[in-house]
C-alpha atoms as a PDB file:
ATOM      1  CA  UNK A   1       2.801 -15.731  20.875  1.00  0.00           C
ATOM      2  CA  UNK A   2       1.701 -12.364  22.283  1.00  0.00           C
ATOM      3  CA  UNK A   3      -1.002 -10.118  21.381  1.00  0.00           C
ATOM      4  CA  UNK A   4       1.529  -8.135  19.331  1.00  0.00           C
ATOM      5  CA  UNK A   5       2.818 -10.913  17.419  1.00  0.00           C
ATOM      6  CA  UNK A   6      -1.007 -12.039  16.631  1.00  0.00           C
ATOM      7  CA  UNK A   7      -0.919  -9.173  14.394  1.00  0.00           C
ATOM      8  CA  UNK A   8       1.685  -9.916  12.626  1.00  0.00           C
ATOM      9  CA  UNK A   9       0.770 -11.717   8.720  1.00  0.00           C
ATOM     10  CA  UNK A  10       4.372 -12.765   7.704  1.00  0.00           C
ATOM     11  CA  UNK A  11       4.553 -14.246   4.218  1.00  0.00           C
ATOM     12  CA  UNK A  12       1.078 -14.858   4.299  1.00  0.00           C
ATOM     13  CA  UNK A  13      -0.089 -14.540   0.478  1.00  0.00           C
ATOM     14  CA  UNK A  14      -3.581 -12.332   0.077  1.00  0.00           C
ATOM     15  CA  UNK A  15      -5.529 -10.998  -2.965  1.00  0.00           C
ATOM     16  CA  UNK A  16      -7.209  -8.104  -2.952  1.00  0.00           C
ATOM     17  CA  UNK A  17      -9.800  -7.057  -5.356  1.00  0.00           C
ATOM     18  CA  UNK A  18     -10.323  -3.451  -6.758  1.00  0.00           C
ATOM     19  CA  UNK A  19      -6.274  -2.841  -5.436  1.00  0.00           C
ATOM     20  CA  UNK A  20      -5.579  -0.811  -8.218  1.00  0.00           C
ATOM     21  CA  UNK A  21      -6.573   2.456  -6.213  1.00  0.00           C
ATOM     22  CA  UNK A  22      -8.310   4.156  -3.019  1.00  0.00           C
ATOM     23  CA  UNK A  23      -9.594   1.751  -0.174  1.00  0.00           C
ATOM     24  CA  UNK A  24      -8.191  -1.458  -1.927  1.00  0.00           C
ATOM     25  CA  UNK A  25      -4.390   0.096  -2.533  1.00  0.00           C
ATOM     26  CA  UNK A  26      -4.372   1.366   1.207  1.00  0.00           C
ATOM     27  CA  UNK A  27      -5.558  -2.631   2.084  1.00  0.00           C
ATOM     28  CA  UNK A  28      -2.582  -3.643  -0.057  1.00  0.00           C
ATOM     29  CA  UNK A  29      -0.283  -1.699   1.611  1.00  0.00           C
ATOM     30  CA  UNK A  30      -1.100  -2.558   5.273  1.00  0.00           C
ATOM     31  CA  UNK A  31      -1.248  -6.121   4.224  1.00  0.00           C
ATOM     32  CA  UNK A  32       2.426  -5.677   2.826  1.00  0.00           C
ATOM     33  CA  UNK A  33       3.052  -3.632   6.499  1.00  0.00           C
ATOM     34  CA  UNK A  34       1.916  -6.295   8.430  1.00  0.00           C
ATOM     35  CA  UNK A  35       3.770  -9.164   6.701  1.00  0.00           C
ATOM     36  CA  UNK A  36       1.524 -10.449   3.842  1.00  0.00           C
ATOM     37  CA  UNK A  37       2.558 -10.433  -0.004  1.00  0.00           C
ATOM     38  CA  UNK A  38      -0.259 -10.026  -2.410  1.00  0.00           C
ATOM     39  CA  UNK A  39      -1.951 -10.517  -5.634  1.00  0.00           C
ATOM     40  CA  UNK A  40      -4.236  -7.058  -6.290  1.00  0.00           C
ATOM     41  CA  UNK A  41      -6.725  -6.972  -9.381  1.00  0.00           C
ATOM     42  CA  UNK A  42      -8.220  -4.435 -10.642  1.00  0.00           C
ATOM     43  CA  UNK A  43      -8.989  -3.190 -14.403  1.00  0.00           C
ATOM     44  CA  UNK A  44      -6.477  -0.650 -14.940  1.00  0.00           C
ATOM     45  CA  UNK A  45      -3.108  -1.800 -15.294  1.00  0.00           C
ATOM     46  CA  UNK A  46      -1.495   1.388 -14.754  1.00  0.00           C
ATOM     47  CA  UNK A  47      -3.208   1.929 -11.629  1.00  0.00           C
ATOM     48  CA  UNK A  48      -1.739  -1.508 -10.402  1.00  0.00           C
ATOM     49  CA  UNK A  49       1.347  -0.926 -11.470  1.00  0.00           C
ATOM     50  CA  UNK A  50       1.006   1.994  -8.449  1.00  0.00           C
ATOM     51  CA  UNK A  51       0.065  -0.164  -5.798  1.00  0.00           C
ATOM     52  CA  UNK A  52       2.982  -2.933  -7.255  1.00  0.00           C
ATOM     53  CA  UNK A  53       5.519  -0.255  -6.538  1.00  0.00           C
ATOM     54  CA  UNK A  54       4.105   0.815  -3.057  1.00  0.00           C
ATOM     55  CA  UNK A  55       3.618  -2.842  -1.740  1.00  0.00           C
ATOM     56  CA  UNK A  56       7.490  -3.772  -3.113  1.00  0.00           C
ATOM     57  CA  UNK A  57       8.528  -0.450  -1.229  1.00  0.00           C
ATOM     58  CA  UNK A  58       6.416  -2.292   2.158  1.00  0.00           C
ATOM     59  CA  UNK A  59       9.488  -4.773   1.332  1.00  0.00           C
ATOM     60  CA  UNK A  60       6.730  -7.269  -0.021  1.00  0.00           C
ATOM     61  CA  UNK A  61       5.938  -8.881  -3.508  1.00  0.00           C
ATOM     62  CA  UNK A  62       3.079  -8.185  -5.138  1.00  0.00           C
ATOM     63  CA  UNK A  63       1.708  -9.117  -8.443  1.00  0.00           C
ATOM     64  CA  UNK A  64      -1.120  -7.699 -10.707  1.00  0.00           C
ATOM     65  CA  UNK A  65      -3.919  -9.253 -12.578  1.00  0.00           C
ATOM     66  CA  UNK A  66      -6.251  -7.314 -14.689  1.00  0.00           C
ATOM     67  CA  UNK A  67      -9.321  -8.331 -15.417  1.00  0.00           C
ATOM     68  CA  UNK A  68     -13.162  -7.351 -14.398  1.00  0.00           C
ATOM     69  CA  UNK A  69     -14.329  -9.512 -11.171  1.00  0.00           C
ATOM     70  CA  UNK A  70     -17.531 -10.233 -12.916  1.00  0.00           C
ATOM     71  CA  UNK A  71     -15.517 -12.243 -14.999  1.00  0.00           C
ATOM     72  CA  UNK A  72     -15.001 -15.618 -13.267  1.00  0.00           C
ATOM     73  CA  UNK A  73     -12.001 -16.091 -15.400  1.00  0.00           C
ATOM     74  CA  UNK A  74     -10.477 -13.440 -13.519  1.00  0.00           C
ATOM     75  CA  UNK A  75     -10.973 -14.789 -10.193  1.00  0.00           C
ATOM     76  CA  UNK A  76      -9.721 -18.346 -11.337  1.00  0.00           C
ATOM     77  CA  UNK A  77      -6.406 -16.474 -12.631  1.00  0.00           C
ATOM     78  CA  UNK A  78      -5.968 -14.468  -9.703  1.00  0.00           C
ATOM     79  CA  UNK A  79      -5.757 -17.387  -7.744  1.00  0.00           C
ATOM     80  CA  UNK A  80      -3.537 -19.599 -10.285  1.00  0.00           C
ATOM     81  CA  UNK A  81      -1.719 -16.258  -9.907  1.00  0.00           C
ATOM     82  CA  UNK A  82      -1.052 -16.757  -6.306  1.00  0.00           C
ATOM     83  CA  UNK A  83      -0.484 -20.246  -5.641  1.00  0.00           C
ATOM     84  CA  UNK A  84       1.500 -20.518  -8.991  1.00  0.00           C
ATOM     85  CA  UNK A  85       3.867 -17.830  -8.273  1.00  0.00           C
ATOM     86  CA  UNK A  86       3.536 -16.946  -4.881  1.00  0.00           C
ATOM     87  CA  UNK A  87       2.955 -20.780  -3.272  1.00  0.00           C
ATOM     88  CA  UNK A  88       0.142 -20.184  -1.494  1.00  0.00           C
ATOM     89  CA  UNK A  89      -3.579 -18.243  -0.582  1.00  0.00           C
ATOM     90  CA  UNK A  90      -4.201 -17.424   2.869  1.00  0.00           C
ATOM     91  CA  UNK A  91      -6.310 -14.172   2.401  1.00  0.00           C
ATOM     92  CA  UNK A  92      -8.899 -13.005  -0.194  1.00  0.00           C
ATOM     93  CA  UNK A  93      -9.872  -9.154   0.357  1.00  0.00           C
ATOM     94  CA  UNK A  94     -13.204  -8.765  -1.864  1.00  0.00           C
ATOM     95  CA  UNK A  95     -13.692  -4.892  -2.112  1.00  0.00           C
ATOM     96  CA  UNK A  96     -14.070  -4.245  -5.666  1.00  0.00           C
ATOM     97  CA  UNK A  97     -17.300  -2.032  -6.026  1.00  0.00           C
ATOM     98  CA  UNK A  98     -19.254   0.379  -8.583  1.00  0.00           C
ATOM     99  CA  UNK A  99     -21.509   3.156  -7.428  1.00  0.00           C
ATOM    100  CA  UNK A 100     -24.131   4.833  -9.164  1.00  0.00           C
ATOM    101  CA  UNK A 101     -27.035   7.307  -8.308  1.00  0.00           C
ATOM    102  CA  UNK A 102     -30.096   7.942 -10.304  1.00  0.00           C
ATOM    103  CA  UNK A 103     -33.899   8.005  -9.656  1.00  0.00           C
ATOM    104  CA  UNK A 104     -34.917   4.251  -9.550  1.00  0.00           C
ATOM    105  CA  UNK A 105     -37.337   5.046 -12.450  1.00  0.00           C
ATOM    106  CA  UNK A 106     -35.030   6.466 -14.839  1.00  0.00           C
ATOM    107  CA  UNK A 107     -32.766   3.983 -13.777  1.00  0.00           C
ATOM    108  CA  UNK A 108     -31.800   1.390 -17.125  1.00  0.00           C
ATOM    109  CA  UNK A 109     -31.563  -2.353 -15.580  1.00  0.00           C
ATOM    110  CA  UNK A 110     -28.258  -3.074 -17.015  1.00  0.00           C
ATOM    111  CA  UNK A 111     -26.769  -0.139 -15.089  1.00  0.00           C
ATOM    112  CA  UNK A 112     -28.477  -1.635 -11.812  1.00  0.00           C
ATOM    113  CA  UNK A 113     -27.144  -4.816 -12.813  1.00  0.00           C
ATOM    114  CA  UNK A 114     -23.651  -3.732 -13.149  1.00  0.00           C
ATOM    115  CA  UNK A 115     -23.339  -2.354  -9.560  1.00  0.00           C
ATOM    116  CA  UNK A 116     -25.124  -5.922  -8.501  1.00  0.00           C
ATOM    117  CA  UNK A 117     -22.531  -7.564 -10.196  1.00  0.00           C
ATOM    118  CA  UNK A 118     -19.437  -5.706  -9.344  1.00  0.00           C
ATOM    119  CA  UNK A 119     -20.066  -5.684  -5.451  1.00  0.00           C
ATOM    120  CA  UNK A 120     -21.840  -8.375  -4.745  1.00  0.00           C
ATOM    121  CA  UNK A 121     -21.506 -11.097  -7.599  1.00  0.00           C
ATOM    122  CA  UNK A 122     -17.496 -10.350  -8.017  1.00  0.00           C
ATOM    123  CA  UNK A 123     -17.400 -11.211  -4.224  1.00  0.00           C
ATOM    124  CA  UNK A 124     -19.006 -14.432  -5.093  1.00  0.00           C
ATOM    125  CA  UNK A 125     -16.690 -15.541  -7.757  1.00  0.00           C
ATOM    126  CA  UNK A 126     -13.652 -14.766  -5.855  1.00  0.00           C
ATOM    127  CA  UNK A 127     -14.579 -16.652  -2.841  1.00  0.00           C
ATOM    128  CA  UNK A 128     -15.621 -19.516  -5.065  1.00  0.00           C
ATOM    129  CA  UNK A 129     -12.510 -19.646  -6.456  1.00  0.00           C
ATOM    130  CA  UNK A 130     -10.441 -19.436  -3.122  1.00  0.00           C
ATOM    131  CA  UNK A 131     -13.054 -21.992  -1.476  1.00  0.00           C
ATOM    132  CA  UNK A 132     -10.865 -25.324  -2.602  1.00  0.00           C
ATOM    133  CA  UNK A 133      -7.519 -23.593  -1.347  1.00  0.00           C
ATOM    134  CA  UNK A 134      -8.406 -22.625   1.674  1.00  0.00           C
ATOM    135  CA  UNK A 135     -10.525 -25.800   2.398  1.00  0.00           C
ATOM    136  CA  UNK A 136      -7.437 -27.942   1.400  1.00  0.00           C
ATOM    137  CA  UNK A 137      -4.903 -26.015   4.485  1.00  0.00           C
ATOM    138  CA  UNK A 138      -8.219 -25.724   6.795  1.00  0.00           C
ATOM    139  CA  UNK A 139      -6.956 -22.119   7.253  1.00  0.00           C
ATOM    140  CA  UNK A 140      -8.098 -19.109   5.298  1.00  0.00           C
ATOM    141  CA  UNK A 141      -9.438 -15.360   6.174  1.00  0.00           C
ATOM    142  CA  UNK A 142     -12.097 -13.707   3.950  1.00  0.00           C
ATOM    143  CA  UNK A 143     -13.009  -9.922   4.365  1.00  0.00           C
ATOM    144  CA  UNK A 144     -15.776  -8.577   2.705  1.00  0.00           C
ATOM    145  CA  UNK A 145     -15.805  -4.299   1.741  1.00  0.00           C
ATOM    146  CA  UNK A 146     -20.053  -3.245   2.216  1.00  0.00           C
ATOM    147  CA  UNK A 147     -20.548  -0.400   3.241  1.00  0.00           C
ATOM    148  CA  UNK A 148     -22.991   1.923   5.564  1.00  0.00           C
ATOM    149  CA  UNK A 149     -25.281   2.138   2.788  1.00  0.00           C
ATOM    150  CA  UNK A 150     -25.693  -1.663   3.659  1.00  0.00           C
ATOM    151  CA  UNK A 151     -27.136  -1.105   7.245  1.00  0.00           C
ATOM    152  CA  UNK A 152     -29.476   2.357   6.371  1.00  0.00           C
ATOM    153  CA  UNK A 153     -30.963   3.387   2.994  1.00  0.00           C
ATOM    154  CA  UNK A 154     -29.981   6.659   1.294  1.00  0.00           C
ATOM    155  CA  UNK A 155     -32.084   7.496  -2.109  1.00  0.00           C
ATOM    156  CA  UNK A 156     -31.185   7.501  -5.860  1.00  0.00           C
ATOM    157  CA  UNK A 157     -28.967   4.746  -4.465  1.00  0.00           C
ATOM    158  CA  UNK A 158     -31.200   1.549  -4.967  1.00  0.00           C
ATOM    159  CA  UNK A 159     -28.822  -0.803  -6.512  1.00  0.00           C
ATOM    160  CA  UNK A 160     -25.576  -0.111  -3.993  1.00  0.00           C
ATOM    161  CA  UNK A 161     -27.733  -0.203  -1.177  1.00  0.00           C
ATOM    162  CA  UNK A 162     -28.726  -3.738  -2.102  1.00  0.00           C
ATOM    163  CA  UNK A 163     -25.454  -5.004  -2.950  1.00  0.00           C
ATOM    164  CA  UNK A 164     -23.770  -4.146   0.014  1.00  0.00           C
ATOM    165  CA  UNK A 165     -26.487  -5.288   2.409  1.00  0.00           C
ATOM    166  CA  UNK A 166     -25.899  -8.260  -0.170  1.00  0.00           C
ATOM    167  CA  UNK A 167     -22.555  -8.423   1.174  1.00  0.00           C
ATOM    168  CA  UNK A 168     -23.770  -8.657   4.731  1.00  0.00           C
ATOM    169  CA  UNK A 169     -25.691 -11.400   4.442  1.00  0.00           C
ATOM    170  CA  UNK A 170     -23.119 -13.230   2.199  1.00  0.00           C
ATOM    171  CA  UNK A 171     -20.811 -12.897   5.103  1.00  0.00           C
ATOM    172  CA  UNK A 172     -22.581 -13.938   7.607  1.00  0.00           C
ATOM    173  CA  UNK A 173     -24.119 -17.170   5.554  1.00  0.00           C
ATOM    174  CA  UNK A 174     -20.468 -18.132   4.619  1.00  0.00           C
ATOM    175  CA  UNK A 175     -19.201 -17.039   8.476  1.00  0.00           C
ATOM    176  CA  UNK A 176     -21.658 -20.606   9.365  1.00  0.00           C
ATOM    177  CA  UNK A 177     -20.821 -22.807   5.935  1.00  0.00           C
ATOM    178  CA  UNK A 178     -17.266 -22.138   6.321  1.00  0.00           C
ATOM    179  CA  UNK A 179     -16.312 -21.710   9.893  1.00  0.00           C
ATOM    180  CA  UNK A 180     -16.213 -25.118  10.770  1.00  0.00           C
ATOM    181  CA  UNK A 181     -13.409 -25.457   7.855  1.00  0.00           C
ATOM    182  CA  UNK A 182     -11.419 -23.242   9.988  1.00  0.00           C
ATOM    183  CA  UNK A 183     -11.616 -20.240   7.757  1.00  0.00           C
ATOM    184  CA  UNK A 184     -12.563 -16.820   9.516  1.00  0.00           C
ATOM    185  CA  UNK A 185     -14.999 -14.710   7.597  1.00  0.00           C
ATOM    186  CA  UNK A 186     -15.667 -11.061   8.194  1.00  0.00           C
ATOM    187  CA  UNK A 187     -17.010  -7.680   6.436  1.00  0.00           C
ATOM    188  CA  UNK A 188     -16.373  -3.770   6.881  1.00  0.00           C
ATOM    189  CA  UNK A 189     -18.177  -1.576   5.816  1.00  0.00           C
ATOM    190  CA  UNK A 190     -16.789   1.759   5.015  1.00  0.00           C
ATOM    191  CA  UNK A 191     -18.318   4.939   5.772  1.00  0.00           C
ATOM    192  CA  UNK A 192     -17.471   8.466   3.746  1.00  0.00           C
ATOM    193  CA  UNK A 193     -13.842   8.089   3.062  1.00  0.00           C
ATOM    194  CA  UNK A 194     -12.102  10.292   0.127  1.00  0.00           C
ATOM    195  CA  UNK A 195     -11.802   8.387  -2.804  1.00  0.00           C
ATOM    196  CA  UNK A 196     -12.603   8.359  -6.544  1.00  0.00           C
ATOM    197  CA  UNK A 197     -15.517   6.621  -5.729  1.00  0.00           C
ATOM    198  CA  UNK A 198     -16.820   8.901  -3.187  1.00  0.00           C
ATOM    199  CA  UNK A 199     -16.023  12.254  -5.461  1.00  0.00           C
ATOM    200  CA  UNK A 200     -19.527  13.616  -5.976  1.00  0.00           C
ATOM    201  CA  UNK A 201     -20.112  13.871  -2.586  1.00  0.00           C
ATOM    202  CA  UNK A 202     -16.910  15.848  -2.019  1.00  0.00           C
ATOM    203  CA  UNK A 203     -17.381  17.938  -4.923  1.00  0.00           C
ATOM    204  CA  UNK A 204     -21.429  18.794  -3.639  1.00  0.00           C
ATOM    205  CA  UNK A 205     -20.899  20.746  -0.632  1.00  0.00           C
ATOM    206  CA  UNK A 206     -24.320  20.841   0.383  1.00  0.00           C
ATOM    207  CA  UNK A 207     -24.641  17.016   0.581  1.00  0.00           C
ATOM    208  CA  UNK A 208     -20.895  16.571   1.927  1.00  0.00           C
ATOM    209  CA  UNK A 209     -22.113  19.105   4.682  1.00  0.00           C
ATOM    210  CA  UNK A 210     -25.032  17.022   5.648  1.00  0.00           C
ATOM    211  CA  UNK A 211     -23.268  13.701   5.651  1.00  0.00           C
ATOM    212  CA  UNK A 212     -20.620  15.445   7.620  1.00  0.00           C
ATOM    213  CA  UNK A 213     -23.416  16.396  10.226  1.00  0.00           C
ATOM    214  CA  UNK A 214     -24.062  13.401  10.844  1.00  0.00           C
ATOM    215  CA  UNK A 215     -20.548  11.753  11.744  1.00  0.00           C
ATOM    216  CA  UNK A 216     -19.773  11.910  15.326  1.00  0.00           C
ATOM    217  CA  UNK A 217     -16.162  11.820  14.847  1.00  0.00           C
ATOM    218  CA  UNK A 218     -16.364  15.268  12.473  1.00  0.00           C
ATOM    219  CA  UNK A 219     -13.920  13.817   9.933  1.00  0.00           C
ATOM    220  CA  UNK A 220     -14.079  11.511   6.518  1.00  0.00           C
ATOM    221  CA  UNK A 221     -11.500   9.077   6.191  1.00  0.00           C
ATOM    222  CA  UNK A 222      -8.648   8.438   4.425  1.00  0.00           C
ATOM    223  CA  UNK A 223      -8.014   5.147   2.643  1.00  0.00           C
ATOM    224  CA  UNK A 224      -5.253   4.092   5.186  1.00  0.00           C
ATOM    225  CA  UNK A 225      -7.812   4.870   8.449  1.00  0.00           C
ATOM    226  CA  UNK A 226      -9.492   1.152   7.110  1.00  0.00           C
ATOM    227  CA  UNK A 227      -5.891  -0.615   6.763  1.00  0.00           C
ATOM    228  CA  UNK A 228      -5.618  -1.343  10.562  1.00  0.00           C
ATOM    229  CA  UNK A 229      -8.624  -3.251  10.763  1.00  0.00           C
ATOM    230  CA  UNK A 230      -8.228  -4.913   7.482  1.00  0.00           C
ATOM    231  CA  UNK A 231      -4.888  -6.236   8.874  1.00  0.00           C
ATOM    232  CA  UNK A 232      -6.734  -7.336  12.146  1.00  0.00           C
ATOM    233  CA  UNK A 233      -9.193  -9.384  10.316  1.00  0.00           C
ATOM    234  CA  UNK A 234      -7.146 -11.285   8.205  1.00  0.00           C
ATOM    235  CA  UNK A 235      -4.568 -11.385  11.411  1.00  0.00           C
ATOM    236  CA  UNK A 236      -4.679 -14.289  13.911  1.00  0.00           C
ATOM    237  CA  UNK A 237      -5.796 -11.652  16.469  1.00  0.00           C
ATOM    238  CA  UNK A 238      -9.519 -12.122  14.880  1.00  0.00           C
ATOM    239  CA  UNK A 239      -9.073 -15.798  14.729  1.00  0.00           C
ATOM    240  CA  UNK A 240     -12.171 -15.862  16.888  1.00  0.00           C
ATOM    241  CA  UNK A 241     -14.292 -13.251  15.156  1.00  0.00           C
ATOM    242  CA  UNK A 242     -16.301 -14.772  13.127  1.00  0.00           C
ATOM    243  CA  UNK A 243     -19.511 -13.538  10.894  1.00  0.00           C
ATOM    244  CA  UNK A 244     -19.181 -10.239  12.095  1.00  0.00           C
ATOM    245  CA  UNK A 245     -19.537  -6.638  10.081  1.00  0.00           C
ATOM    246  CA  UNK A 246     -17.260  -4.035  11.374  1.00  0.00           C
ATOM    247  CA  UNK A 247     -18.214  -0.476  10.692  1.00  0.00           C
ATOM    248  CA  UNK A 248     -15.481   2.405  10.141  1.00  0.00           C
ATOM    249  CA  UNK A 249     -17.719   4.987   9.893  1.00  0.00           C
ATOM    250  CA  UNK A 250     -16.476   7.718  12.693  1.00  0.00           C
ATOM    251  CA  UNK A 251     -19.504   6.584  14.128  1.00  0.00           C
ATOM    252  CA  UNK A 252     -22.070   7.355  11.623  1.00  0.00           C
ATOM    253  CA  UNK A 253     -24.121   4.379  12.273  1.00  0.00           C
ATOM    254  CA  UNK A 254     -24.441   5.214  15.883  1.00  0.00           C
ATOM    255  CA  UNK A 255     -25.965   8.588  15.603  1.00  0.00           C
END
């Protein structure tokens, strides 16, 4: 095999988590690029009936389950989904998210909760659900979505900036449970990219200024600048990577 073809994902069968739009649609695709058919959830069914068409135009299949990933019904019929349809699970993309800023005491609980849930306890019900599959082919790749606002703080942001340094640690706990089973688990963490999530900052220009300032590479990215390494991670070119949080940031966490 070269290094080329350890890129390469053919027929491999992942599921990807908030793939109805932004980051998770752009995952989808280079997933479908690279080889890899694919089960995306999301909430909106018309917003995965988007990402359908684009990862059928890749020349791949892809099916979509709505549902919330707080619900672990959802994550038990995504993967039914998958192995019923498609045969198999070989990948499980957990970037789903929420995002919300507000002073901390102003803040209700169940609106903390809800981004606790989303990011880090969705990721936890997916995994769970995959766990048996992958365990069974001793074969599997996992990629977490954090985020920067995992490694440094930023205020008004409380309850994100605990999930995703949630998400960290989850990786890197399940990196030691499960690498032994022969199942590579990994995280990136997204700086500013343009998506609905990120909109606010966009439409502030004060604040998008001074994030800006403070990116080395003097650009956001676009959802598809995170495919490449999504497809790397969940490629047999990372097959001994292991644990590890990637940062696509343009180098934000460096300055």
């Amino acid at each position: 095999m070269t290094a080329t073809d350890r890129f390469r994902i053919d027929d491999k069968v992942a599921l990807v988590t908030g793939g109805g739009r932004g980051l998770g649609r752009a995952m989808a695709v280079g997933l479908a690029e690279a080889g890899a058919h694919s089960v995306v959830v999301a909430r909106r069914e018309d917003d995965l009936a988007e990402t359908v068409a684009l990862v059928e135009k890749a020349g791949r299949r892809c099916i979509a389950v709505a549902g919330d990933v707080v619900d672990p019904d959802t994550a038990k019929r995504a993967v039914e989904t998958a192995v019923g349809t498609l045969g198999r699970v070989d990948i499980l993309v957990n970037n789903a998210g929420a995002y919300d800023m507000q002073p901390i005491e102003s803040t209700p609980t169940e609106d903390w909760r809800r981004v606790l849930d989303v990011n880090l306890v969705g990721t936890f019900e997916f995994t769970k659900a995959v766990g048996p599959h992958f365990k069974a082919q001793k074969s599997g790749k996992v990629v977490n979505v954090a985020s920067v606002l995992g490694t440094f703080g930023v205020g008004m942001a409380t309850a994100y900036c605990a999930a995703k340094a949630g998400v960290m640690g989850f990786t890197r706990a399940l990196a030691m449970e499960w690498g032994p089973e022969g199942i590579g688990v990994n995280c990136v963490a997204p700086g500013l990219f343009k998506t609905d999530m990120s909109a606010g900052v966009f439409e502030n220009q004060d604040f998008y200024t001074m994030i800006m300032a403070g990116i080395p590479r003097g650009v956001h990215g676009e959802p598809e600048d995170i495919a490449g390494t999504v497809v790397y991670l969940c490629s047999p070119a990372s097959d001994h990577v292991l644990g590890q949080v990637v940062h696509v940031d343009g180098g934000a966490t460096i300055s």
